[in-house]
PDB file of N, CA and C in Angstrom:
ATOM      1  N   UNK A   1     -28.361 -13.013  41.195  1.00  0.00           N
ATOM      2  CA  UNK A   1     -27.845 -13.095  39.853  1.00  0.00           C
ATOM      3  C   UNK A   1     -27.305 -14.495  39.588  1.00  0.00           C
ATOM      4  N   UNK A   2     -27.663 -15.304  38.579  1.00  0.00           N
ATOM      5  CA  UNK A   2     -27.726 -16.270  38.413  1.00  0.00           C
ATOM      6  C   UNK A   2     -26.430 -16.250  37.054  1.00  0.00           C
ATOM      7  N   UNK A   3     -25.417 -16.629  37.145  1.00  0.00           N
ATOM      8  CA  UNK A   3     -24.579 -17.018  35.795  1.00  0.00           C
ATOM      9  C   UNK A   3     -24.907 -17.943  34.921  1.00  0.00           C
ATOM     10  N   UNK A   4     -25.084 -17.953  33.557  1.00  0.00           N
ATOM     11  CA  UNK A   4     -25.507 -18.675  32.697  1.00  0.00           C
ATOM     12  C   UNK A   4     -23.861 -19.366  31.926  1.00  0.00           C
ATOM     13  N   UNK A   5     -24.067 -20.240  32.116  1.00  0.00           N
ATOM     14  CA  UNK A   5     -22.581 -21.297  31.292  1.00  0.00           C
ATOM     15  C   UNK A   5     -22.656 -20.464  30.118  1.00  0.00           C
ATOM     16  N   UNK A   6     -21.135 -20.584  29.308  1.00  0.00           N
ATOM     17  CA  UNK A   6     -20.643 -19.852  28.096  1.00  0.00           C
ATOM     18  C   UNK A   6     -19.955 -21.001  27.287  1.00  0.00           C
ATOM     19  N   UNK A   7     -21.407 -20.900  26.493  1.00  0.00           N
ATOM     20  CA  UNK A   7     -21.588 -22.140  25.214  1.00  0.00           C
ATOM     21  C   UNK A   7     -20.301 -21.871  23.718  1.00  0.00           C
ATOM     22  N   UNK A   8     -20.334 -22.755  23.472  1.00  0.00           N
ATOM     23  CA  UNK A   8     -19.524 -22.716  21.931  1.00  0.00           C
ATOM     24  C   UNK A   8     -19.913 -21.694  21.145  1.00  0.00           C
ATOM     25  N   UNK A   9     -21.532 -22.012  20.873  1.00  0.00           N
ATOM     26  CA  UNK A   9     -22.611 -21.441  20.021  1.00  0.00           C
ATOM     27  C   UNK A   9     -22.289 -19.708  20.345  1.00  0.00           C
ATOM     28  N   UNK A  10     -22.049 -19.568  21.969  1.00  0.00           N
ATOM     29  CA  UNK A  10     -22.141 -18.150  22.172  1.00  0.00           C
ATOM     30  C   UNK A  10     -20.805 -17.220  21.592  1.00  0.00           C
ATOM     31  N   UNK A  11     -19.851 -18.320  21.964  1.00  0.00           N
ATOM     32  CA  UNK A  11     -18.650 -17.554  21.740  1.00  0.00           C
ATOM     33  C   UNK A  11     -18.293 -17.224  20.136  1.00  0.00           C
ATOM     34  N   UNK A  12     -19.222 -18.605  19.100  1.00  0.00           N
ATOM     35  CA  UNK A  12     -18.816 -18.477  17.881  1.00  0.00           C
ATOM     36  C   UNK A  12     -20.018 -17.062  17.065  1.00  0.00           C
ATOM     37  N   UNK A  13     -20.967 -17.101  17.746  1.00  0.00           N
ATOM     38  CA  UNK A  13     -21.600 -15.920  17.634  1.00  0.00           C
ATOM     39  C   UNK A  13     -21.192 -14.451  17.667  1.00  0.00           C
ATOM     40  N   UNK A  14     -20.832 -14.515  18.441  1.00  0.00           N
ATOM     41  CA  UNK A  14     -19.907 -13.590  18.933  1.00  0.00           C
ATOM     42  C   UNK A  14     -18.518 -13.077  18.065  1.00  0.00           C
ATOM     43  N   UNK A  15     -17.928 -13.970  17.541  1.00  0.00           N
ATOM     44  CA  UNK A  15     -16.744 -13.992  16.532  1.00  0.00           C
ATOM     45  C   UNK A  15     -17.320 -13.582  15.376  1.00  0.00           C
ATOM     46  N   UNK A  16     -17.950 -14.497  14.967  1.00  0.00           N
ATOM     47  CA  UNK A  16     -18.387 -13.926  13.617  1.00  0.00           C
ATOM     48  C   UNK A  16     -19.315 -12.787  13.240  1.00  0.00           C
ATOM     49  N   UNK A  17     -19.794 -12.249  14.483  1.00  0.00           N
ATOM     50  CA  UNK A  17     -20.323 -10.810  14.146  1.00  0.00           C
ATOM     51  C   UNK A  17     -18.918  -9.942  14.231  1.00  0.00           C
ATOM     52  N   UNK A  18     -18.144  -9.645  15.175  1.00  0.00           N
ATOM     53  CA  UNK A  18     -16.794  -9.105  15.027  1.00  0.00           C
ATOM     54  C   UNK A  18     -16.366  -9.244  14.011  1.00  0.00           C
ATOM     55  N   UNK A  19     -16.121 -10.159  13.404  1.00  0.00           N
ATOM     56  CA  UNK A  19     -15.485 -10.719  11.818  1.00  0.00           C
ATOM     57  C   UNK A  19     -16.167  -9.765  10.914  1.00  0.00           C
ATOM     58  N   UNK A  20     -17.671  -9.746  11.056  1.00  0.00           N
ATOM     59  CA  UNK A  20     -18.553  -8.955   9.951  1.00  0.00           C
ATOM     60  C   UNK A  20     -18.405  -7.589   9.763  1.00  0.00           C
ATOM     61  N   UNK A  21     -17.859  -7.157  11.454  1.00  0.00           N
ATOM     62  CA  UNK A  21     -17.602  -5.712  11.540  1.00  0.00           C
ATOM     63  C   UNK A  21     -16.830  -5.372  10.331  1.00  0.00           C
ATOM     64  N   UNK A  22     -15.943  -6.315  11.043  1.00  0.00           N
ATOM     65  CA  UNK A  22     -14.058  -5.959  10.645  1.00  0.00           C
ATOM     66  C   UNK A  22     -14.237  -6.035   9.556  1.00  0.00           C
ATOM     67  N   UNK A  23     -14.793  -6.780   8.290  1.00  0.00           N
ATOM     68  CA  UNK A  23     -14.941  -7.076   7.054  1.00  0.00           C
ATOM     69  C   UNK A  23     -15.626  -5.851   6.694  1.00  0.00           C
ATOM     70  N   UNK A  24     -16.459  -5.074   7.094  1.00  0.00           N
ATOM     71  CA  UNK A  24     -17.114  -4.087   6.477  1.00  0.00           C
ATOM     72  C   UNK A  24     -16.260  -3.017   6.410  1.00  0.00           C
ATOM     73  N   UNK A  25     -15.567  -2.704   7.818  1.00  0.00           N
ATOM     74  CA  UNK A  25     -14.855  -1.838   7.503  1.00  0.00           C
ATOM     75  C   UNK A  25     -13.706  -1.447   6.853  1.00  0.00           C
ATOM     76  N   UNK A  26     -13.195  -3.210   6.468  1.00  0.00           N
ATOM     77  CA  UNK A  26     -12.191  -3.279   5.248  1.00  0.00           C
ATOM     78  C   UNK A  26     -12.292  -2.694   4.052  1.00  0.00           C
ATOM     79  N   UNK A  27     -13.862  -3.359   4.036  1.00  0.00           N
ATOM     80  CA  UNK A  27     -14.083  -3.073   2.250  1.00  0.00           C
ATOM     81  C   UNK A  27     -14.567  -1.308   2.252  1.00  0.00           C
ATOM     82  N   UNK A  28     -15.201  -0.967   3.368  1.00  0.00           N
ATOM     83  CA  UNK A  28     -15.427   0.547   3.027  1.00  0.00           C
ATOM     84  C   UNK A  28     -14.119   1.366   2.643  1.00  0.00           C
ATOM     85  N   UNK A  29     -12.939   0.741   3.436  1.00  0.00           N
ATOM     86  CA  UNK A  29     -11.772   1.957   3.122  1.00  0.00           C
ATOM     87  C   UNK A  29     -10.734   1.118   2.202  1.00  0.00           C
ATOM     88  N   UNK A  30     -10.938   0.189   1.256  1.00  0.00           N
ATOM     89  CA  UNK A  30     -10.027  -0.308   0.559  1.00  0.00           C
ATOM     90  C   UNK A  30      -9.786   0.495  -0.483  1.00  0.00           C
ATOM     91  N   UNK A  31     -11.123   0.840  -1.165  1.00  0.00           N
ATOM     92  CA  UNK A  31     -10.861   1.800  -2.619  1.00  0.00           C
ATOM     93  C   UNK A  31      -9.501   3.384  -2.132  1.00  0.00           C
ATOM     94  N   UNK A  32      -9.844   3.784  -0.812  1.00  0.00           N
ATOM     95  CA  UNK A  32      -9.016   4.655  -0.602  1.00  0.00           C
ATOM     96  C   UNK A  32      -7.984   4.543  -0.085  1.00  0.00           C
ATOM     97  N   UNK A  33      -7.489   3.061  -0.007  1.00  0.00           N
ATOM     98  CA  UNK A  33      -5.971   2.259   0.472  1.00  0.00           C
ATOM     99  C   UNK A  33      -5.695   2.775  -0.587  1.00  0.00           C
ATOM    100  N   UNK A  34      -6.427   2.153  -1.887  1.00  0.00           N
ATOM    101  CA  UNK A  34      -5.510   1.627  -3.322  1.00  0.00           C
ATOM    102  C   UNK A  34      -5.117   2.795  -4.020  1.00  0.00           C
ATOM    103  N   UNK A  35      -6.224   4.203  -3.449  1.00  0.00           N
ATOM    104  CA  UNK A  35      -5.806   5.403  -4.254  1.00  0.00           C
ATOM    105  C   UNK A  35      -4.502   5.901  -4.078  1.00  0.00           C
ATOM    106  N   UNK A  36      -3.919   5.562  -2.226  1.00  0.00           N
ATOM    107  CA  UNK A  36      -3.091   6.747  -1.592  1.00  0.00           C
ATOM    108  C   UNK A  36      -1.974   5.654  -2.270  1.00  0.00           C
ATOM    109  N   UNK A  37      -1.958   4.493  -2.225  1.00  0.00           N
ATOM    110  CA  UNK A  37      -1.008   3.890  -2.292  1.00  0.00           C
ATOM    111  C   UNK A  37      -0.807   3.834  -4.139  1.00  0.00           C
ATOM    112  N   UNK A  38      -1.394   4.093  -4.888  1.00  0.00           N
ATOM    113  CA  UNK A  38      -1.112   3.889  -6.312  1.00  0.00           C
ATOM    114  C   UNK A  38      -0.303   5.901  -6.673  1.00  0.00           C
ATOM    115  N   UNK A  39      -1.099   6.669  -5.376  1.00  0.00           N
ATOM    116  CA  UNK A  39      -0.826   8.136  -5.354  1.00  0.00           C
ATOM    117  C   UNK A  39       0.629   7.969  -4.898  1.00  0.00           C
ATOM    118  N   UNK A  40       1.355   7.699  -3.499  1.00  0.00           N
ATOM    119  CA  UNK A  40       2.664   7.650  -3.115  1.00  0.00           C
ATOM    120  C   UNK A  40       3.406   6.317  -4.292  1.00  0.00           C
ATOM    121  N   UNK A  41       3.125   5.504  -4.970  1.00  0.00           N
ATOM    122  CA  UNK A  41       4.027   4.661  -6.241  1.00  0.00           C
ATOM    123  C   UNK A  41       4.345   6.249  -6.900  1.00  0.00           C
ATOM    124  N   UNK A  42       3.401   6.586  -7.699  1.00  0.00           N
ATOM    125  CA  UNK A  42       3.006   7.965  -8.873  1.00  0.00           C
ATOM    126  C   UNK A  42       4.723   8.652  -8.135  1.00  0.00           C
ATOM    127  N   UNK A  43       3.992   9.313  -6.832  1.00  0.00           N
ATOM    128  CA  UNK A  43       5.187  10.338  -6.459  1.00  0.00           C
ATOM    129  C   UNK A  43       6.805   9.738  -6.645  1.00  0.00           C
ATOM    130  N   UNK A  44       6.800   8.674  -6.306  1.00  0.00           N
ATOM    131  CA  UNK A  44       8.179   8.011  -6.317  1.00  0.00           C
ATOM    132  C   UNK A  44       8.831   7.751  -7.420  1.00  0.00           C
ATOM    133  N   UNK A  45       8.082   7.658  -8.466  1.00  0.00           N
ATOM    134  CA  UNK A  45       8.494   7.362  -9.889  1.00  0.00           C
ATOM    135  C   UNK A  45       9.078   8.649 -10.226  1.00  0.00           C
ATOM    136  N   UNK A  46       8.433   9.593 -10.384  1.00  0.00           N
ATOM    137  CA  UNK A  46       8.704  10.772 -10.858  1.00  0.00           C
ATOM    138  C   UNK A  46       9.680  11.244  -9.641  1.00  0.00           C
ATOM    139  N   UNK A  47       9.957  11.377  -8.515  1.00  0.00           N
ATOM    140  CA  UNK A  47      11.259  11.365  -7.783  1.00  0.00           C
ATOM    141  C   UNK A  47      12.329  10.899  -8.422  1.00  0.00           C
ATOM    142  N   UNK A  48      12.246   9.580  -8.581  1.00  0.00           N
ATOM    143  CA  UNK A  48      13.405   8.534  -8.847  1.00  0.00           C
ATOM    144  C   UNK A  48      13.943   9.104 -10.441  1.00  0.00           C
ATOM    145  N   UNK A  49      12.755   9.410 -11.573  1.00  0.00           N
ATOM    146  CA  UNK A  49      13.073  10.160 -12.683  1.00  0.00           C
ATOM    147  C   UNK A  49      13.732  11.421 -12.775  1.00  0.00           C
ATOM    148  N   UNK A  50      13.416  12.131 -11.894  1.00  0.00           N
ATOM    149  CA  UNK A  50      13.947  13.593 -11.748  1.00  0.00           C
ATOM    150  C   UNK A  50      15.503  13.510 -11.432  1.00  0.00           C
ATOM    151  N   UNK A  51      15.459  12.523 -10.452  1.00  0.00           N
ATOM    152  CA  UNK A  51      17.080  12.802 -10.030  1.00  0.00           C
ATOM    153  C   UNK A  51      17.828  11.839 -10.647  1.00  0.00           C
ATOM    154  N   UNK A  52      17.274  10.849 -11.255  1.00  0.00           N
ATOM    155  CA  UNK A  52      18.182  10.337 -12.410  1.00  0.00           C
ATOM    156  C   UNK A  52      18.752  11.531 -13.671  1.00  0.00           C
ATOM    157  N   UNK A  53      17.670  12.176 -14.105  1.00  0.00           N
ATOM    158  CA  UNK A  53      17.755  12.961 -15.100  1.00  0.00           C
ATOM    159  C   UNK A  53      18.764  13.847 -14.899  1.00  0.00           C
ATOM    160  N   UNK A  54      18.311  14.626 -13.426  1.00  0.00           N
ATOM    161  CA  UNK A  54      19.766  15.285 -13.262  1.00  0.00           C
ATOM    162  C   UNK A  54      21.043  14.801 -12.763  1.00  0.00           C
ATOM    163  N   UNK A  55      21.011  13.338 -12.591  1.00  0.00           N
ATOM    164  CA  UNK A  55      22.060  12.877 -12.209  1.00  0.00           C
ATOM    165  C   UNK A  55      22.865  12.682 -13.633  1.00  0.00           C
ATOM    166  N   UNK A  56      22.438  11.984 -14.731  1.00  0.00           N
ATOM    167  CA  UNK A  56      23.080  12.039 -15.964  1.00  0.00           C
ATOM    168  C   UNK A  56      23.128  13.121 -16.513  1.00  0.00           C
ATOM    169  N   UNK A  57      22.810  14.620 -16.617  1.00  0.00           N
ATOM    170  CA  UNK A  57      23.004  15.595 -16.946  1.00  0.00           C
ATOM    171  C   UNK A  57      24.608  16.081 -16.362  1.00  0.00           C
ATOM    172  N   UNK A  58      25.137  15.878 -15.263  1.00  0.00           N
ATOM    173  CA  UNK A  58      26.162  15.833 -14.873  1.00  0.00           C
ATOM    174  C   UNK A  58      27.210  15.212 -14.624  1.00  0.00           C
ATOM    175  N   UNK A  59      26.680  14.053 -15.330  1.00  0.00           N
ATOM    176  CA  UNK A  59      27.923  13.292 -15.779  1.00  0.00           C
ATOM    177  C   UNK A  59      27.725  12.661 -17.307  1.00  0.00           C
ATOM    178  N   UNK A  60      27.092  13.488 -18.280  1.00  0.00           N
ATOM    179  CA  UNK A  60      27.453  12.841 -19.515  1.00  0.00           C
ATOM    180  C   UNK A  60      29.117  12.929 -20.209  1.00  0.00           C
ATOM    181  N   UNK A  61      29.572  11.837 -21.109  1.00  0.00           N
ATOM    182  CA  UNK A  61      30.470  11.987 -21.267  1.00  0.00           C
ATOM    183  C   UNK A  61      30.242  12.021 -22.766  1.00  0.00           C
ATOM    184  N   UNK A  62      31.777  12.519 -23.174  1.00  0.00           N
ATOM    185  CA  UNK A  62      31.762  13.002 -24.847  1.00  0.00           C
ATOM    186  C   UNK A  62      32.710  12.039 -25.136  1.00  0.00           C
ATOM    187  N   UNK A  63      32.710  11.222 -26.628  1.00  0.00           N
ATOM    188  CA  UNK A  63      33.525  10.251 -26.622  1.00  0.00           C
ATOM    189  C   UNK A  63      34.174  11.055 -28.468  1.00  0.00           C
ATOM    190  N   UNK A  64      34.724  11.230 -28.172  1.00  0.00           N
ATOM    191  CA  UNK A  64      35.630  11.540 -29.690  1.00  0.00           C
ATOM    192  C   UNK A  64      36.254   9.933 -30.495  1.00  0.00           C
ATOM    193  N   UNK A  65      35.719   9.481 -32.098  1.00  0.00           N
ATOM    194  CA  UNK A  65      36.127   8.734 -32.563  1.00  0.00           C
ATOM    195  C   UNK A  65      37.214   9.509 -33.655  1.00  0.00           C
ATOM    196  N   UNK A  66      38.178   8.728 -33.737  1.00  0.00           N
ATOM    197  CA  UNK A  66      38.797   9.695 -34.871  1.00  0.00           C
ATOM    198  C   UNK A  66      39.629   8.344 -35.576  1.00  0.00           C
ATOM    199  N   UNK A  67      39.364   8.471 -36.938  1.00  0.00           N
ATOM    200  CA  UNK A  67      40.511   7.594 -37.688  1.00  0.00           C
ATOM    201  C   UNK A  67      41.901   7.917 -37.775  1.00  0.00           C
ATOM    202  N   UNK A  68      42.666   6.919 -37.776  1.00  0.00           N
ATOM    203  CA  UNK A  68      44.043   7.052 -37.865  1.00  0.00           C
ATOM    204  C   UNK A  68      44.343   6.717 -39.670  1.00  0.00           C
TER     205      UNK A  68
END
C-alpha cells in the first residue's frame, strides 16, 4: 500500500462538497424553522395578552371627580 500525499486541491474538495451538504440541508428545513418560530412568537403574544388582560381586570381603579 502505497500512500498518496494530501494535496490542497484534495482537502479543498473535500470542504466544499461538505459545505454543499450542509447548505442543502439548511435550505430544505428553513421554511419549517420560520413556521415553528413565527408559531411559538403567535403563542407568546396571546400569553402575554391574556394575562395582561386579567391582570388589569383586577386592578382597575374608579376615580370619582366631583366639583366643589
Amino acid at each position: 500500500m502505497t500512500a498518496q500525499p494530501l494535496t490542497k486541491a484534495d482537502i479543498e474538495a473535500k470542504l466544499r462538497r461538505l459545505q454543499g451538504d450542509v447548505e442543502q440541508q439548511i435550505d430544505a428545513r428553513k421554511g419549517t424553522a420560520i413556521k415553528v418560530a413565527v408559531g411559538i412568537g403567535l403563542v407568546v403574544v396571546v400569553i402575554a395578552f391574556l394575562l395582561g388582560t386579567r391582570k388589569g381586570a383586577r386592578k382597575t381603579t374608579i376615580v370619582e371627580i366631583r366639583r366643589v
